[in-house]
Protein backbone atom coordinates (compact mmCIF):
# COMPACT_ATOMS: atom_id res chain seq x y z
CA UNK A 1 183.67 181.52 118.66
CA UNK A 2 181.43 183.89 116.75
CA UNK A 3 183.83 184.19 114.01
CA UNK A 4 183.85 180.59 113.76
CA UNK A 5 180.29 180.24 113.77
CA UNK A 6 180.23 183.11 111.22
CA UNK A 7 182.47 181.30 109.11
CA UNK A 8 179.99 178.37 109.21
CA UNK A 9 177.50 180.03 108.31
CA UNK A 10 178.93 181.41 105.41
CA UNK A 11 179.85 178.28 103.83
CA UNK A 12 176.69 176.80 103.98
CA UNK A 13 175.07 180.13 102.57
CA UNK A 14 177.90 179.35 99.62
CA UNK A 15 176.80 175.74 99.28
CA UNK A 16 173.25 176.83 99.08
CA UNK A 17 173.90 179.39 96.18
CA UNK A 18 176.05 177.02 94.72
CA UNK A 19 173.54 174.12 94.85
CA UNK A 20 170.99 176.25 93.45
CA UNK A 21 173.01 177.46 90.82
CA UNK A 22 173.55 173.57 89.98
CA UNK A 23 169.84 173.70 89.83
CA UNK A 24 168.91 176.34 87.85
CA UNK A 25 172.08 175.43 85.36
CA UNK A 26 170.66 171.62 85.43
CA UNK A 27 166.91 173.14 84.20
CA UNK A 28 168.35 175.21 82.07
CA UNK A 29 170.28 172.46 80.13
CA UNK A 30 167.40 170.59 79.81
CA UNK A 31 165.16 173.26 78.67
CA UNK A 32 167.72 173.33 76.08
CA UNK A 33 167.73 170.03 75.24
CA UNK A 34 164.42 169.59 74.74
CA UNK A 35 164.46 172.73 72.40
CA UNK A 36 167.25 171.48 70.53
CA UNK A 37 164.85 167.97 70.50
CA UNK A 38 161.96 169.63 69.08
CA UNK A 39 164.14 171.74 66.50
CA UNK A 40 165.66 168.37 65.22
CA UNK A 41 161.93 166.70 65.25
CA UNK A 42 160.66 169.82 63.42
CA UNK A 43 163.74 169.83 60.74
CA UNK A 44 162.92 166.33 60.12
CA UNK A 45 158.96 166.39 59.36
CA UNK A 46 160.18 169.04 57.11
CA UNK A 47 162.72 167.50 55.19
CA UNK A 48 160.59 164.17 55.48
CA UNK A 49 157.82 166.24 53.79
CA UNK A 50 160.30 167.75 51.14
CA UNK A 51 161.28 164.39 50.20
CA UNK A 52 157.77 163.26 49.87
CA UNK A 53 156.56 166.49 47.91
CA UNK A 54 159.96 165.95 45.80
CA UNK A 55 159.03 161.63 45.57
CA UNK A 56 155.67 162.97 44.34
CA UNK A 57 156.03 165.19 41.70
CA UNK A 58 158.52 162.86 40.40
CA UNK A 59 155.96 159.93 40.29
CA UNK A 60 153.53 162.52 38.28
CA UNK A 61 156.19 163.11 35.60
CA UNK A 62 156.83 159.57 35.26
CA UNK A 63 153.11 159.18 34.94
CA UNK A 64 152.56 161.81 32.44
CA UNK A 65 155.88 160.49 30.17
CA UNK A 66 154.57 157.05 30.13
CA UNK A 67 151.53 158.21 29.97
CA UNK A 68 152.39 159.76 26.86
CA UNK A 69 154.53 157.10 25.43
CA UNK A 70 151.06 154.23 25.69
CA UNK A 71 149.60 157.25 23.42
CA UNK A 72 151.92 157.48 21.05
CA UNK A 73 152.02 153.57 20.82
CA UNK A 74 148.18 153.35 20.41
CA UNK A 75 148.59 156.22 17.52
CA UNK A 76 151.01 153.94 15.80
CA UNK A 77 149.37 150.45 16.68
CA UNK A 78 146.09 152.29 15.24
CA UNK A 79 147.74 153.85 12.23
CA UNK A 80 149.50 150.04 11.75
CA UNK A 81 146.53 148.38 11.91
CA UNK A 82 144.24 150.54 9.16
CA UNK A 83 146.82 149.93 6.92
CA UNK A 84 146.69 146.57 7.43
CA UNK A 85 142.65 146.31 6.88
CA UNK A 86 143.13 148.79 3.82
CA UNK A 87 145.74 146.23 2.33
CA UNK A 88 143.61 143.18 3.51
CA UNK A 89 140.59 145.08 1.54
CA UNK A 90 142.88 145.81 -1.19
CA UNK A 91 144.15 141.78 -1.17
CA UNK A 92 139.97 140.94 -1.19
CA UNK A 93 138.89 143.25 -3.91
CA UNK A 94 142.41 142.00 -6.58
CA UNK A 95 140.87 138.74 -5.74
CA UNK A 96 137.10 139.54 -6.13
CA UNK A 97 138.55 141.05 -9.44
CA UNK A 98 140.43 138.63 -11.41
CA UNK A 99 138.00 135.97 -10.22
CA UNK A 100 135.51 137.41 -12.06
């Protein structure tokens, strides 16, 4: 009878250990988890903010190019258009001239 009762009482002290081991292998999955979670959310804001950084400086190089290019334009718009008043002048003063 003691043996029996023994016995007993050894399986429940292995059901205990074992249930507690389920326990403690449960909460240490999901402290896992929810480091591999915040990782993932950390690798992500980072990337996210690569892309942005990388989205950025290319906006400032298109910027600066087309930026450039109205310059350029104006230079030659400018350049175009004094040569059109010096050849209007020119026009005025031939005109002036034989007139006269």
């Amino acid at each position: 009878m003691n043996k029996i009762v023994e016995t007993e009482q050894q399986a429940q002290s292995m059901r205990t250990a074992a249930q507690n081991e389920a326990k403690a292998a449960q909460a240490e999955a999901l402290r896992q988890g929810k480091e591999l979670l915040e990782h993932a959310r950390k690798a992500g804001n980072e990337e996210a903010a690569k892309l942005i950084s990388q989205a950025e400086a290319e906006a400032q190089a298109l910027l600066a190019k087309s930026e450039q290019q109205a310059a350029e334009k104006a230079r030659r718009l400018r350049g175009d258009s004094e040569e059109k008043m010096r050849a209007a002048a020119r026009f005025v003063m031939e005109r002036i001239v034989d007139s006269v």
